[in-house]
C-alpha atoms as a PDB file:
ATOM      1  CA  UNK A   1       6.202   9.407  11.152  1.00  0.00           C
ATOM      2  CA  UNK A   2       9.012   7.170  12.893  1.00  0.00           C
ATOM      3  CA  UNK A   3      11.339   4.968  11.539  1.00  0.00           C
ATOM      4  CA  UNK A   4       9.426   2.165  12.445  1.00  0.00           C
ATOM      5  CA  UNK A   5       5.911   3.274  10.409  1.00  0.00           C
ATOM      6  CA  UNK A   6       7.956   4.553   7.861  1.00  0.00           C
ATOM      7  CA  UNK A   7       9.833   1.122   7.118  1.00  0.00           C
ATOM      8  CA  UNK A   8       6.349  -0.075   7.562  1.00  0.00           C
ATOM      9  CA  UNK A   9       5.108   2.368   4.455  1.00  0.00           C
ATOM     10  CA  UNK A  10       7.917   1.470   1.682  1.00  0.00           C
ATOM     11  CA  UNK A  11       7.161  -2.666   2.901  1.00  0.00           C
ATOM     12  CA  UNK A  12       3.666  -2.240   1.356  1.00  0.00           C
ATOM     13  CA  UNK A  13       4.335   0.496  -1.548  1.00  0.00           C
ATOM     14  CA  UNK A  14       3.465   3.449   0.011  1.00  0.00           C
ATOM     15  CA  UNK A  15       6.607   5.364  -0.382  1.00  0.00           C
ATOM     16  CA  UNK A  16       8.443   5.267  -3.569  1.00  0.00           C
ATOM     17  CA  UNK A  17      11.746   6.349  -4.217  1.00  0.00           C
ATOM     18  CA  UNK A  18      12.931   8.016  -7.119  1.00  0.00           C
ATOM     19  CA  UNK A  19      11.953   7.067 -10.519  1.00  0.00           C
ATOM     20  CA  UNK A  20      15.052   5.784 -12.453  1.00  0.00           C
ATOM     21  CA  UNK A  21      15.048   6.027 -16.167  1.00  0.00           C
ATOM     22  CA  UNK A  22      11.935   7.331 -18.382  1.00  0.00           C
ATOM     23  CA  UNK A  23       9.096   5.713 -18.169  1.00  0.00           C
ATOM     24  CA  UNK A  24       6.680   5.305 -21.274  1.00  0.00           C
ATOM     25  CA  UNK A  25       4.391   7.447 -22.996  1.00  0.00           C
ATOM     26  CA  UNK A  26       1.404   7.401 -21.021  1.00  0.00           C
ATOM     27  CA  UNK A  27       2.696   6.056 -17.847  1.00  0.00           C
ATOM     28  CA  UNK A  28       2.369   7.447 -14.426  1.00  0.00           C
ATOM     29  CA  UNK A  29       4.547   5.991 -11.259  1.00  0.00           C
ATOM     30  CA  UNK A  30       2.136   3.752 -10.012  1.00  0.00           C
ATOM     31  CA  UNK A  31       2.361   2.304  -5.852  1.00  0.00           C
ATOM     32  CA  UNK A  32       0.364  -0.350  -4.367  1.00  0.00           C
ATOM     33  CA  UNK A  33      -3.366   0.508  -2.773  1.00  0.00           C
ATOM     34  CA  UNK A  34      -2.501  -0.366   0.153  1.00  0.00           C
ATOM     35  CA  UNK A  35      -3.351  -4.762   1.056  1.00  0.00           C
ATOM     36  CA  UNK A  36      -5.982  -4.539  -1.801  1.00  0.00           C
ATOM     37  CA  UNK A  37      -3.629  -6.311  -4.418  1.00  0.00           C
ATOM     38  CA  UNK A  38      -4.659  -2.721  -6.980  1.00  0.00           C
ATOM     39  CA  UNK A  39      -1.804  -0.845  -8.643  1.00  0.00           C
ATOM     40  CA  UNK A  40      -2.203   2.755  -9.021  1.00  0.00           C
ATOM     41  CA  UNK A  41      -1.093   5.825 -10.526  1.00  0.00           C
ATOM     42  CA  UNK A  42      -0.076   7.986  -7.949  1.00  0.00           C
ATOM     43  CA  UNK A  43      -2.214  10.713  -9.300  1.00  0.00           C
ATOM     44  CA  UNK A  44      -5.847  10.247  -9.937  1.00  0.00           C
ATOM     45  CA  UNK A  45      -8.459  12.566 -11.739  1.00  0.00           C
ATOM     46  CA  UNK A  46     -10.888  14.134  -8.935  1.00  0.00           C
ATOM     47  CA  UNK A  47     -14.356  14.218 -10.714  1.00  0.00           C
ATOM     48  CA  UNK A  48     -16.261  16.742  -7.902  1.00  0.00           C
ATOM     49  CA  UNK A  49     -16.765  19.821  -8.099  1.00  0.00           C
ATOM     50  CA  UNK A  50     -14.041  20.658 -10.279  1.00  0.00           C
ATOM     51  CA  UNK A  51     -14.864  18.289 -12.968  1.00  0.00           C
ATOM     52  CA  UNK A  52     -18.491  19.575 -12.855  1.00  0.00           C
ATOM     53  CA  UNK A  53     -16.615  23.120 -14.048  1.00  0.00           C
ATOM     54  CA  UNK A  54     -16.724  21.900 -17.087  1.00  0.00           C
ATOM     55  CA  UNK A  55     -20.129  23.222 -18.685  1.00  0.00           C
ATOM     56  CA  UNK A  56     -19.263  21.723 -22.038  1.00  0.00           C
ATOM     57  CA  UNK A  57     -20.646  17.982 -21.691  1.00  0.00           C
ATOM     58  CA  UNK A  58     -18.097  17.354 -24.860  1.00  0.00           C
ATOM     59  CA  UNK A  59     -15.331  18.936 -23.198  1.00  0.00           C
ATOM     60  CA  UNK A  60     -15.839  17.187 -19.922  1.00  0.00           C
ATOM     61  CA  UNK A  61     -15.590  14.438 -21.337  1.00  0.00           C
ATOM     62  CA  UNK A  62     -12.558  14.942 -23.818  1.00  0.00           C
ATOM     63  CA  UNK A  63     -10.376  16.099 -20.210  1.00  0.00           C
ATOM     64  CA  UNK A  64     -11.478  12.956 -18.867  1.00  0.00           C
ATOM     65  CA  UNK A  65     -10.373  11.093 -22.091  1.00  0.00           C
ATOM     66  CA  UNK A  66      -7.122  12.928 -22.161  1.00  0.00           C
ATOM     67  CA  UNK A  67      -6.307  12.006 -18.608  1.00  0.00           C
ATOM     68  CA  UNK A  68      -6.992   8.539 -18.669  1.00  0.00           C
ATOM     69  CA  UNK A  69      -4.409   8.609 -21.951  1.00  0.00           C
ATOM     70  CA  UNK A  70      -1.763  10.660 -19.730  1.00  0.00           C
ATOM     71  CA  UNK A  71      -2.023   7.681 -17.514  1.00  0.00           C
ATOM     72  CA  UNK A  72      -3.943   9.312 -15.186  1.00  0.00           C
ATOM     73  CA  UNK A  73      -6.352   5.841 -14.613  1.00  0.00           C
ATOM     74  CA  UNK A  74      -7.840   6.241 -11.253  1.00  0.00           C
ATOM     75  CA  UNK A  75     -10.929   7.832 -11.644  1.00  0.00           C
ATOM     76  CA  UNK A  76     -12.644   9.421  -8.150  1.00  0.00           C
ATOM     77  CA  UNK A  77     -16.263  10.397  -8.467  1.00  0.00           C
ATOM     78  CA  UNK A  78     -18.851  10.123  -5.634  1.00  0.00           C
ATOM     79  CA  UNK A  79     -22.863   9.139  -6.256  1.00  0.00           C
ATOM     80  CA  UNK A  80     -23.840  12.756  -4.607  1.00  0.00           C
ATOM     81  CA  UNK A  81     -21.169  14.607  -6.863  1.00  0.00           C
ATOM     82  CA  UNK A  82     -23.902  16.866  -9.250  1.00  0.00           C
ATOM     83  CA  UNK A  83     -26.618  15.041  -8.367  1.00  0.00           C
ATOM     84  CA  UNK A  84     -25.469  12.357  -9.841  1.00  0.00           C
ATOM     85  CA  UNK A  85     -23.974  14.095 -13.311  1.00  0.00           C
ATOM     86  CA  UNK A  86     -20.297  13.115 -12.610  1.00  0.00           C
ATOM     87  CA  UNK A  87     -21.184   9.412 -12.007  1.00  0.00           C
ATOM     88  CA  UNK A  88     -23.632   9.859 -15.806  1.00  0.00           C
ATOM     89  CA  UNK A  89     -20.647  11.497 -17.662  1.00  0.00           C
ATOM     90  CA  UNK A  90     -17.699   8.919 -16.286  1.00  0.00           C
ATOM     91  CA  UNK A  91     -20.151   6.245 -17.733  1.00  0.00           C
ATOM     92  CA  UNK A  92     -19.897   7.736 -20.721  1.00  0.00           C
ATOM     93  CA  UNK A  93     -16.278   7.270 -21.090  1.00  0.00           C
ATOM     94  CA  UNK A  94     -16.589   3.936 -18.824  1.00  0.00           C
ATOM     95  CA  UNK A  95     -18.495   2.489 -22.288  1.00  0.00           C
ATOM     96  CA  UNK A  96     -15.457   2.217 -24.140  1.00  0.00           C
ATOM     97  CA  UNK A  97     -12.334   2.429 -21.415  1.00  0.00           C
ATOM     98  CA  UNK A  98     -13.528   0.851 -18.256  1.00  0.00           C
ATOM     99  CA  UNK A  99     -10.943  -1.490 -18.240  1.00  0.00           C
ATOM    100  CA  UNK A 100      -8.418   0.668 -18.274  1.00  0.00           C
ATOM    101  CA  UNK A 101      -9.177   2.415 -15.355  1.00  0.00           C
ATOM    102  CA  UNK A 102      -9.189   1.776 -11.294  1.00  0.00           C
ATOM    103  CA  UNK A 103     -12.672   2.642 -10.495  1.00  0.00           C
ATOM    104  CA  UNK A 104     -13.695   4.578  -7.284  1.00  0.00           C
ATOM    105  CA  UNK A 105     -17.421   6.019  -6.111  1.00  0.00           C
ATOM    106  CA  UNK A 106     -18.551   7.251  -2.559  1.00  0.00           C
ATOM    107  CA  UNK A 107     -21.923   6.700  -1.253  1.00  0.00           C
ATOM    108  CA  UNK A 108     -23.165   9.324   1.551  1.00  0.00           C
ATOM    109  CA  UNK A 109     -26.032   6.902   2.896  1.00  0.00           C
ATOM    110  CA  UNK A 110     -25.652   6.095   6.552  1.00  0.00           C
ATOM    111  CA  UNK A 111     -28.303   2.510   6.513  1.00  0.00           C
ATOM    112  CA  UNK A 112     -27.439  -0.233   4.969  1.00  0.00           C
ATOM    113  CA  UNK A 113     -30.943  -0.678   2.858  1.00  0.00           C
ATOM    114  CA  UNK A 114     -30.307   3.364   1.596  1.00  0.00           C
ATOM    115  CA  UNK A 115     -26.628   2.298   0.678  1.00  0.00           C
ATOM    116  CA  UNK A 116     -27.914  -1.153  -0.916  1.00  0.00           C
ATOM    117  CA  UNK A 117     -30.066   1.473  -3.551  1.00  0.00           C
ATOM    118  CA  UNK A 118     -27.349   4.192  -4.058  1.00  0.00           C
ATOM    119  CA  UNK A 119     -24.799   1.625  -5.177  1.00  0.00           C
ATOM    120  CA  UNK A 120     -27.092  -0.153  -7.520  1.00  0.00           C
ATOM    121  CA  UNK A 121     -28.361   3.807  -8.805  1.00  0.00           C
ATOM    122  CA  UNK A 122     -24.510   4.534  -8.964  1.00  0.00           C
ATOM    123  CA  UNK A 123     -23.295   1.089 -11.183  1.00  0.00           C
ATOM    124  CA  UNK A 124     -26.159   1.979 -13.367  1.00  0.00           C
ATOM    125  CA  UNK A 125     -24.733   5.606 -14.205  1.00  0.00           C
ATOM    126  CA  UNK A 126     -21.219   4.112 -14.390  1.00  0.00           C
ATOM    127  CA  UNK A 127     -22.425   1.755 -16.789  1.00  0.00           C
ATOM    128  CA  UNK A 128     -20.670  -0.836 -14.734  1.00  0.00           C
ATOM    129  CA  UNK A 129     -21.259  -4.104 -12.541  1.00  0.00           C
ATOM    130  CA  UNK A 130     -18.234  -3.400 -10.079  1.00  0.00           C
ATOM    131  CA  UNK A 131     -15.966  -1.115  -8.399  1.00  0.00           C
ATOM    132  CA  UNK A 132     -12.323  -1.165  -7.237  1.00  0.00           C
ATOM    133  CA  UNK A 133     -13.226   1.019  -4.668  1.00  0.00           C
ATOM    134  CA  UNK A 134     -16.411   1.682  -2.557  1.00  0.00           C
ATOM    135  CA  UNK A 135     -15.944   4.460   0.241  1.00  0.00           C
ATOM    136  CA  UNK A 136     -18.214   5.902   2.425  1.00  0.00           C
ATOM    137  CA  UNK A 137     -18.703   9.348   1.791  1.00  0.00           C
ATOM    138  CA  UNK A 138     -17.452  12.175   4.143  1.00  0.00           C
ATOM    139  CA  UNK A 139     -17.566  10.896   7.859  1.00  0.00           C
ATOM    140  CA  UNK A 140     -18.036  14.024   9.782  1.00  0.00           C
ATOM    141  CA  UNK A 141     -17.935  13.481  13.495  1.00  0.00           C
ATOM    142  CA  UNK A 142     -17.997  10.593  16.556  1.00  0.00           C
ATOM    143  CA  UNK A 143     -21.778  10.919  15.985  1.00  0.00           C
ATOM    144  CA  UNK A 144     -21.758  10.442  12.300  1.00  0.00           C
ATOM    145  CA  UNK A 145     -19.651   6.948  13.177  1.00  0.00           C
ATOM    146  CA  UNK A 146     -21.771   5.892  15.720  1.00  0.00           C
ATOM    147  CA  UNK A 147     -24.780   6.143  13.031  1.00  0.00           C
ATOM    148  CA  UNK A 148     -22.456   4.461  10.035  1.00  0.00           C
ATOM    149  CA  UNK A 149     -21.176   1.557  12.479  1.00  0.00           C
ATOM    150  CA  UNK A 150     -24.741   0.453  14.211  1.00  0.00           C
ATOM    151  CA  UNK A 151     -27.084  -2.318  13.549  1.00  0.00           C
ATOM    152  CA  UNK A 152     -28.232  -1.757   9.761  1.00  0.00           C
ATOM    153  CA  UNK A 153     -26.073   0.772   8.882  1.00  0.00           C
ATOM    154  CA  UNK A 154     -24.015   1.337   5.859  1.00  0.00           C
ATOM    155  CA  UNK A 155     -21.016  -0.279   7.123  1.00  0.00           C
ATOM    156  CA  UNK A 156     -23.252  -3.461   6.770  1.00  0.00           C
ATOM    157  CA  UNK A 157     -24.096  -2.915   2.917  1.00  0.00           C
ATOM    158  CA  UNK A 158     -20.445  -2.582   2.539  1.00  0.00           C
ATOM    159  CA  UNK A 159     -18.934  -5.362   4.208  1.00  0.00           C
ATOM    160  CA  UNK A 160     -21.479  -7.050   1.843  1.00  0.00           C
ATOM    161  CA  UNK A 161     -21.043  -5.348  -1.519  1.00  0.00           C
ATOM    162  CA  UNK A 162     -16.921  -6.402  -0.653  1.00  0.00           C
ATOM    163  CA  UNK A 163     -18.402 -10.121  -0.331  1.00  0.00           C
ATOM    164  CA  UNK A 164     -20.392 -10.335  -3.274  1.00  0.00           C
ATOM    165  CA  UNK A 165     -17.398  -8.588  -5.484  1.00  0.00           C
ATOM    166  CA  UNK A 166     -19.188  -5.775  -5.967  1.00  0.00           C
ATOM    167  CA  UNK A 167     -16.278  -4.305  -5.075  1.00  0.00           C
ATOM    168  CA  UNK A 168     -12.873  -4.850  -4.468  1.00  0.00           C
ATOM    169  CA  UNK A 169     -12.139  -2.784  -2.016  1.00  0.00           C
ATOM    170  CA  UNK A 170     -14.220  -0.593   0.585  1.00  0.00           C
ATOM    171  CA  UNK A 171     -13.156   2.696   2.446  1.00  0.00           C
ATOM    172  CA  UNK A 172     -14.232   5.790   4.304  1.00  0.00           C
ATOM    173  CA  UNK A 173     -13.779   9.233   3.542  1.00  0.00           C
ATOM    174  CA  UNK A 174     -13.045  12.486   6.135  1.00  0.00           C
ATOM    175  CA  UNK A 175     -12.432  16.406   5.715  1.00  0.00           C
ATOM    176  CA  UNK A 176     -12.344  17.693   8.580  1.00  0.00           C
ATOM    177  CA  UNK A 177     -12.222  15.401  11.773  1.00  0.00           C
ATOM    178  CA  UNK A 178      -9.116  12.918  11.842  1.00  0.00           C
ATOM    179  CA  UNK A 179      -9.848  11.695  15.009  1.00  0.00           C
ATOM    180  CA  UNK A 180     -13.541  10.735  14.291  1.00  0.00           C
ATOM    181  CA  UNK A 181     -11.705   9.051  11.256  1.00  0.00           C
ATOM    182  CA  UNK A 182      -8.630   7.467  13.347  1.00  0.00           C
ATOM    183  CA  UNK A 183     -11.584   5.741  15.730  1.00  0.00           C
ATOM    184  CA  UNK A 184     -13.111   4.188  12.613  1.00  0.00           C
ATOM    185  CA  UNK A 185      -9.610   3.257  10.932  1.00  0.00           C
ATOM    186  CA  UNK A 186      -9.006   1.324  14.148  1.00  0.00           C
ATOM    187  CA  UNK A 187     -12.361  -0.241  14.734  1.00  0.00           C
ATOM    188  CA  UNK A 188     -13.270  -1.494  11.326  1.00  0.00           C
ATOM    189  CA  UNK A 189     -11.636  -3.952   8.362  1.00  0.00           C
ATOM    190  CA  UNK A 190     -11.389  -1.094   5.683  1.00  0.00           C
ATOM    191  CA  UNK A 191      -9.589  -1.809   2.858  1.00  0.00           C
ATOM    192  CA  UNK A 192      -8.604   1.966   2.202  1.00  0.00           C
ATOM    193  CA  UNK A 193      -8.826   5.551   3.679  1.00  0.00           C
ATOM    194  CA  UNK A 194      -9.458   8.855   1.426  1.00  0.00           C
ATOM    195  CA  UNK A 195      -7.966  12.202   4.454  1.00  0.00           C
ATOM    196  CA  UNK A 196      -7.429  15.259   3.347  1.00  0.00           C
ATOM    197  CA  UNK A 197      -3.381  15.712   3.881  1.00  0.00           C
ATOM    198  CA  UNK A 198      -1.671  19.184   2.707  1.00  0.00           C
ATOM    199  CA  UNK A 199       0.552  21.520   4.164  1.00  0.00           C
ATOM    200  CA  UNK A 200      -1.444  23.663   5.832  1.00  0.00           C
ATOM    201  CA  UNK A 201      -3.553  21.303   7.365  1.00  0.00           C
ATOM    202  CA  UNK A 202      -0.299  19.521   9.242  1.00  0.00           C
ATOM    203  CA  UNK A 203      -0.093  21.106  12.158  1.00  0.00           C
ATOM    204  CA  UNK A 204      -3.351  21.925  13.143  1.00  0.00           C
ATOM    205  CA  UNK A 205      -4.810  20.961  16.581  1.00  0.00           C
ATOM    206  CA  UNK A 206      -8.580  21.635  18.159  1.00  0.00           C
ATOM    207  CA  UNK A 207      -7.943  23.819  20.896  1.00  0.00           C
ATOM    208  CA  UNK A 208     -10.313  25.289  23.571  1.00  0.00           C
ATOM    209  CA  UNK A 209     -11.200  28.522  21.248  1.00  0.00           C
ATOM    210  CA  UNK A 210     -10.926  27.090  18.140  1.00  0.00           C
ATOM    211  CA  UNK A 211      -8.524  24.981  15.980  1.00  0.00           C
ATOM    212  CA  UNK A 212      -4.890  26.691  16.461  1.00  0.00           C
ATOM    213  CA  UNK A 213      -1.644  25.982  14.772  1.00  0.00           C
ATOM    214  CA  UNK A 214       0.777  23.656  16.744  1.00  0.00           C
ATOM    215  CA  UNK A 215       4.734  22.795  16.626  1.00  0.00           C
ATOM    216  CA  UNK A 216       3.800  18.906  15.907  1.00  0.00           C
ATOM    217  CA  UNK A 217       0.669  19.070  14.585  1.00  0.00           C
ATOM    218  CA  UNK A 218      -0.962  16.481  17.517  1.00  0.00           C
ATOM    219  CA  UNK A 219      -4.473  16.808  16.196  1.00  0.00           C
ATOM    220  CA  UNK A 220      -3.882  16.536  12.008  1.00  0.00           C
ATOM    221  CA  UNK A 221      -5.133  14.019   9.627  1.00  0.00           C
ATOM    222  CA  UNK A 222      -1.017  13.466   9.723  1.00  0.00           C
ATOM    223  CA  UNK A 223      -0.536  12.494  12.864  1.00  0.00           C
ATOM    224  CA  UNK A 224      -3.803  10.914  14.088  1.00  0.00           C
ATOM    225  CA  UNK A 225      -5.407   8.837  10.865  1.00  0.00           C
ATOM    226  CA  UNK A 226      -2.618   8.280   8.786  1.00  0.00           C
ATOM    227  CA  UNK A 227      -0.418   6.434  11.286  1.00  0.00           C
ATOM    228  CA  UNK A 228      -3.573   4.301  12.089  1.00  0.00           C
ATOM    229  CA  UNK A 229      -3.966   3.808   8.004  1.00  0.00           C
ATOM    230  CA  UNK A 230       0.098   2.819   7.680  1.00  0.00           C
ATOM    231  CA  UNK A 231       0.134   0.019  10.697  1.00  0.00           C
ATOM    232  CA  UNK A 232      -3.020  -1.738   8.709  1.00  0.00           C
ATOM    233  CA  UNK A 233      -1.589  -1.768   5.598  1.00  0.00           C
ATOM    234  CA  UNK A 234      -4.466   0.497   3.758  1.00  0.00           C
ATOM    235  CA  UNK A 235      -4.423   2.301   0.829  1.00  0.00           C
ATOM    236  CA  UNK A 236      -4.270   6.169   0.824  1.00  0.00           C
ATOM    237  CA  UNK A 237      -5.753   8.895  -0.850  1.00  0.00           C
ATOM    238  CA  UNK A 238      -4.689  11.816  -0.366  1.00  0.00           C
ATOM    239  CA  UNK A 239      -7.014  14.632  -0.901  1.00  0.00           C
ATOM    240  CA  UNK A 240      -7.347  18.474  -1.078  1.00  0.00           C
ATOM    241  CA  UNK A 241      -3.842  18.713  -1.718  1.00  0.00           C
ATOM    242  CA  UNK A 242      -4.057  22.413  -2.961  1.00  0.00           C
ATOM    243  CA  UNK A 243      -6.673  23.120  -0.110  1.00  0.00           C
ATOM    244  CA  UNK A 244      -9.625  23.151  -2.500  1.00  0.00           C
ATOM    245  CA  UNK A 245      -7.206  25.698  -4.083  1.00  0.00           C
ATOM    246  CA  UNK A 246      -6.785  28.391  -0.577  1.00  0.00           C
ATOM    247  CA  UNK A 247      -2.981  27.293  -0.996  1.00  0.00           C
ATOM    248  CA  UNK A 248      -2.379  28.447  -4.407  1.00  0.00           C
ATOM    249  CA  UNK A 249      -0.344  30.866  -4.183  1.00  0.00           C
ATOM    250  CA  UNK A 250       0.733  30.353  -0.472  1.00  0.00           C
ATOM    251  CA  UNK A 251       3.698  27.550  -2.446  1.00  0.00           C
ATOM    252  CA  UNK A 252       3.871  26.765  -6.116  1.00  0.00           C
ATOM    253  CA  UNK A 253       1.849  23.869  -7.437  1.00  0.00           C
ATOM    254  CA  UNK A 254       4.779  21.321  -7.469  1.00  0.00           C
ATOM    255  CA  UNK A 255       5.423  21.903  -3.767  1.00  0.00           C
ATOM    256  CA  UNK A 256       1.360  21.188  -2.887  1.00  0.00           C
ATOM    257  CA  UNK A 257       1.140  17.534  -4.874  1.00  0.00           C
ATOM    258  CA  UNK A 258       4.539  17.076  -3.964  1.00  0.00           C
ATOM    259  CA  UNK A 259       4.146  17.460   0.022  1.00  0.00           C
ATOM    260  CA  UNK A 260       1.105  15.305  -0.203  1.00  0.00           C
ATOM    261  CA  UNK A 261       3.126  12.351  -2.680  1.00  0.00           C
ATOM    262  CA  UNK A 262       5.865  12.282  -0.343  1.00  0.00           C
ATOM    263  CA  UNK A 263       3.599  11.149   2.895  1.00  0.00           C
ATOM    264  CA  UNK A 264       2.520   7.146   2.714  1.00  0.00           C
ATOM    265  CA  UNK A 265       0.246   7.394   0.841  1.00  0.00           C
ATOM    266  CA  UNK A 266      -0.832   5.300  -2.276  1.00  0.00           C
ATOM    267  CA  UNK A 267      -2.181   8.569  -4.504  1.00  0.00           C
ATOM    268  CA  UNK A 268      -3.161  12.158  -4.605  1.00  0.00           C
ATOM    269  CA  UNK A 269      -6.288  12.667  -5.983  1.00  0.00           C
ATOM    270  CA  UNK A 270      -6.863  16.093  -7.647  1.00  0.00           C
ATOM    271  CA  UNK A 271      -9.369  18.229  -9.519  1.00  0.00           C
ATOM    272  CA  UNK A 272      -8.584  19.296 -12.554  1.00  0.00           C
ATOM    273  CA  UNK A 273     -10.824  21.872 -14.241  1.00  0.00           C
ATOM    274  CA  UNK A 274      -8.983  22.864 -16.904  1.00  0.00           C
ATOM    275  CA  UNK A 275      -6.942  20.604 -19.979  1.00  0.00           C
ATOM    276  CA  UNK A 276      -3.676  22.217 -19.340  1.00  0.00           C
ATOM    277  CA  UNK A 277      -4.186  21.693 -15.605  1.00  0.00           C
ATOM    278  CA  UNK A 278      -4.235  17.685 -16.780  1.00  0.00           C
ATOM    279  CA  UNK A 279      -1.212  17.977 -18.959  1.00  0.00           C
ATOM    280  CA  UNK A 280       0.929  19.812 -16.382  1.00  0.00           C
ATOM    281  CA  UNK A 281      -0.596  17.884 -13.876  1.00  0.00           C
ATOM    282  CA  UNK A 282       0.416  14.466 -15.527  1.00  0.00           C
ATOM    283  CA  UNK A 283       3.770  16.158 -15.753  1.00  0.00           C
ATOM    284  CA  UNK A 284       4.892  16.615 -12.118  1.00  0.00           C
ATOM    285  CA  UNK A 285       3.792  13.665 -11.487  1.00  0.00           C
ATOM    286  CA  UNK A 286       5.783  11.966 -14.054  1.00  0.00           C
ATOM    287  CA  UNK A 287       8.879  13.806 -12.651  1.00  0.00           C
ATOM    288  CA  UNK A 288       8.372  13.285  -8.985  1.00  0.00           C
ATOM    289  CA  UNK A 289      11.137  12.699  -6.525  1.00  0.00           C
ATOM    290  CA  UNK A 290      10.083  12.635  -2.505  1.00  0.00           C
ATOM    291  CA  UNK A 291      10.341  15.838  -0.930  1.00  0.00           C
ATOM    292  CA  UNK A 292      12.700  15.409   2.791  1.00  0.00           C
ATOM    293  CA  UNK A 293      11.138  15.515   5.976  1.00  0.00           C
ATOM    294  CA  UNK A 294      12.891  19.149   6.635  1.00  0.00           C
ATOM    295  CA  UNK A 295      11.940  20.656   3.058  1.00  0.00           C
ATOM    296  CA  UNK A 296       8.051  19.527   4.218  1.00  0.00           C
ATOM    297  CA  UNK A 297       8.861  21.060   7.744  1.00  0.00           C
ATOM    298  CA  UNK A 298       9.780  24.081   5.662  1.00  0.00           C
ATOM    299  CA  UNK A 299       6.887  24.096   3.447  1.00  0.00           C
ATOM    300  CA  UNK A 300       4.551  23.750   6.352  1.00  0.00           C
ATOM    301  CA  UNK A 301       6.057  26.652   8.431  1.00  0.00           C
ATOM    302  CA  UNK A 302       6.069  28.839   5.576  1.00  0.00           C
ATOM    303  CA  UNK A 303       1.977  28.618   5.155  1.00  0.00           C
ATOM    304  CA  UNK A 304       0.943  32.168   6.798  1.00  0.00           C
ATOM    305  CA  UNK A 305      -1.163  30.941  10.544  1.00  0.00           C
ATOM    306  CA  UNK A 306      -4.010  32.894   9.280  1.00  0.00           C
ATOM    307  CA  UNK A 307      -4.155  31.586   5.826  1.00  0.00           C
ATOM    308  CA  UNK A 308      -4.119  27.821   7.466  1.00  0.00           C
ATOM    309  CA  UNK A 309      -6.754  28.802   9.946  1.00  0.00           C
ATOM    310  CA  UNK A 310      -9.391  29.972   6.876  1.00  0.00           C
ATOM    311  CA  UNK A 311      -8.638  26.678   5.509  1.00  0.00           C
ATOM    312  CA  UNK A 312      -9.856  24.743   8.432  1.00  0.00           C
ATOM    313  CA  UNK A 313     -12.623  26.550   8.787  1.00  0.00           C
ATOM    314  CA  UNK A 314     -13.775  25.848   5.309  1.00  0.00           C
ATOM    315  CA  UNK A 315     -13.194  22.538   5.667  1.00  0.00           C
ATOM    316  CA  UNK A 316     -15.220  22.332   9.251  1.00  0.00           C
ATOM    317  CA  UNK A 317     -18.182  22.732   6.664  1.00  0.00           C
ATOM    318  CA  UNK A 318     -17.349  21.416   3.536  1.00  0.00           C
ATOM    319  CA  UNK A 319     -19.180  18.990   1.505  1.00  0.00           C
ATOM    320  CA  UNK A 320     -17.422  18.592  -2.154  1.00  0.00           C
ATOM    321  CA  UNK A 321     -21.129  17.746  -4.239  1.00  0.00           C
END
């Protein structure tokens, strides 16, 4: 980022600076989403694949319940995530707490009359009659736009679920293509963004034989969406921040969710599939201070070329249901 998009970042919350003094029990640093008016922890509780880890409905539900009291409040779940069985067991907990929570689903419907039935199937399970957020799920190419942005496509049922106050806000989700996501950034009024931003995927480029590492990373979700996401003043989620957990290992825990909170970006969203992965979790995050644009450099060239290639590739694929 330059000067100019970073001054642009801390003007609409995106970048904080560190915390001064202790904050209280159950409190997270929270940042603006974005425009949308939405305060938010900067870490939220990721409710794919690694929530569904949980086989214990009781237990599930009791790390969910623990998070939301560590402050952890934004809750990330998706209407495809289990079939549906994430969306059934936040509801659960959405009974009692929904208030205190920033509520967020993802619909992978690409027509606008499919869309209209997945978010009414998805309020139902949340045992709610709004969201916060409202993303489309996983664009995965220039094709896949084309098909969300035409005549009766989702974009439609979205720009209409935002005017009814079904939601609050409405975004798009990407894995693995940030150009395909920097067109629709630029083309459309979304409210919010979900990338996936880590170390290893910063300085990745597609290149004739296959995606290579690069000295500025020209063709990352860093360099190509992000910017786009900054200038419009939208809130961003940061996701895979471990590398659907390929980068364990390759830096210590603290370095991953740190690299990731110190980009503008409004939260990290993270799976946590085990309690003491919420308490230490909740933790760093309490503690955070912004990593420098050299100790990220550093972090980023210390990720083995092979290790971030393996990454990619997973990610060229991946579908987190």
């Amino acid at each position: 980022m330059n000067r100019r998009q970073f001054l642009e970042a801390v003007a609409v919350g995106l970048v904080a600076a560190p915390a001064l003094g202790s904050l209280p029990p159950g409190k997270l640093p929270t940042r603006a989403l974005g425009r949308t008016g939405i305060k938010v922890p900067i870490l939220g509780f990721g409710s794919g694949s690694r929530f569904l880890m949980y086989q214990d409905e009781d237990k599930a539900l009791e790390a969910l319940n623990r998070a939301i009291d560590l402050g952890i409040t934004y809750i990330d779940t998706a209407h495809a995530y289990g079939d549906g069985k994430s969306e059934e067991r936040i509801g659960r907990v959405m009974a009692s707490r929904r208030k205190e929570v920033t509520l967020a689903t993802k619909i992978p419907a690409r027509t606008a009359d499919q869309a209209r039935r997945q978010i009414e199937l998805s309020l139902k399970r949340l045992r709610t009659d709004h969201l916060e957020v409202l993303h489309i799920h996983v664009l995965k190419n220039a094709q896949d736009l084309a098909a969300i942005e035409a005549r009766g496509g989702v974009l439609e049922a979205l720009y209409e679920a935002r005017e009814q106050k079904t939601t609050r806000a409405i975004g798009i989700t990407c894995h693995a293509d940030p150009s395909a996501l920097r067109t629709a950034l630029e083309r459309h009024d979304f409210d919010c963004t979900q990338m996936a931003l880590n170390a290893g995927l910063a300085r990745m480029a597609d290149a004739p034989a296959g995606m290579k590492a690069t000295p500025m990373g020209e063709g990352s979700f860093e360099r190509l969406a992000l910017p786009v996401a900054t200038r419009k003043h939208m809130g961003v989620i940061a996701m895979k921040v471990f590398g659907q957990e390929q980068l364990i290992g390759a830096a210590t825990v603290e370095k991953l969710l740190y690299y990731a909170l110190s980009l503008p970006v409004s939260l990290a969203s993270v799976g946590m599939p085990h309690l003491d992965h919420i308490e230490s979790n909740a933790a760093l995050a309490r503690a955070f201070t912004p990593m420098s644009t050299r100790q990220r450099r550093r972090l980023e060239e210390s990720i083995e070329s092979g290790h971030k290639l393996a990454m990619q590739q997973f990610f060229s694929a991946h579908e987190d249901v």
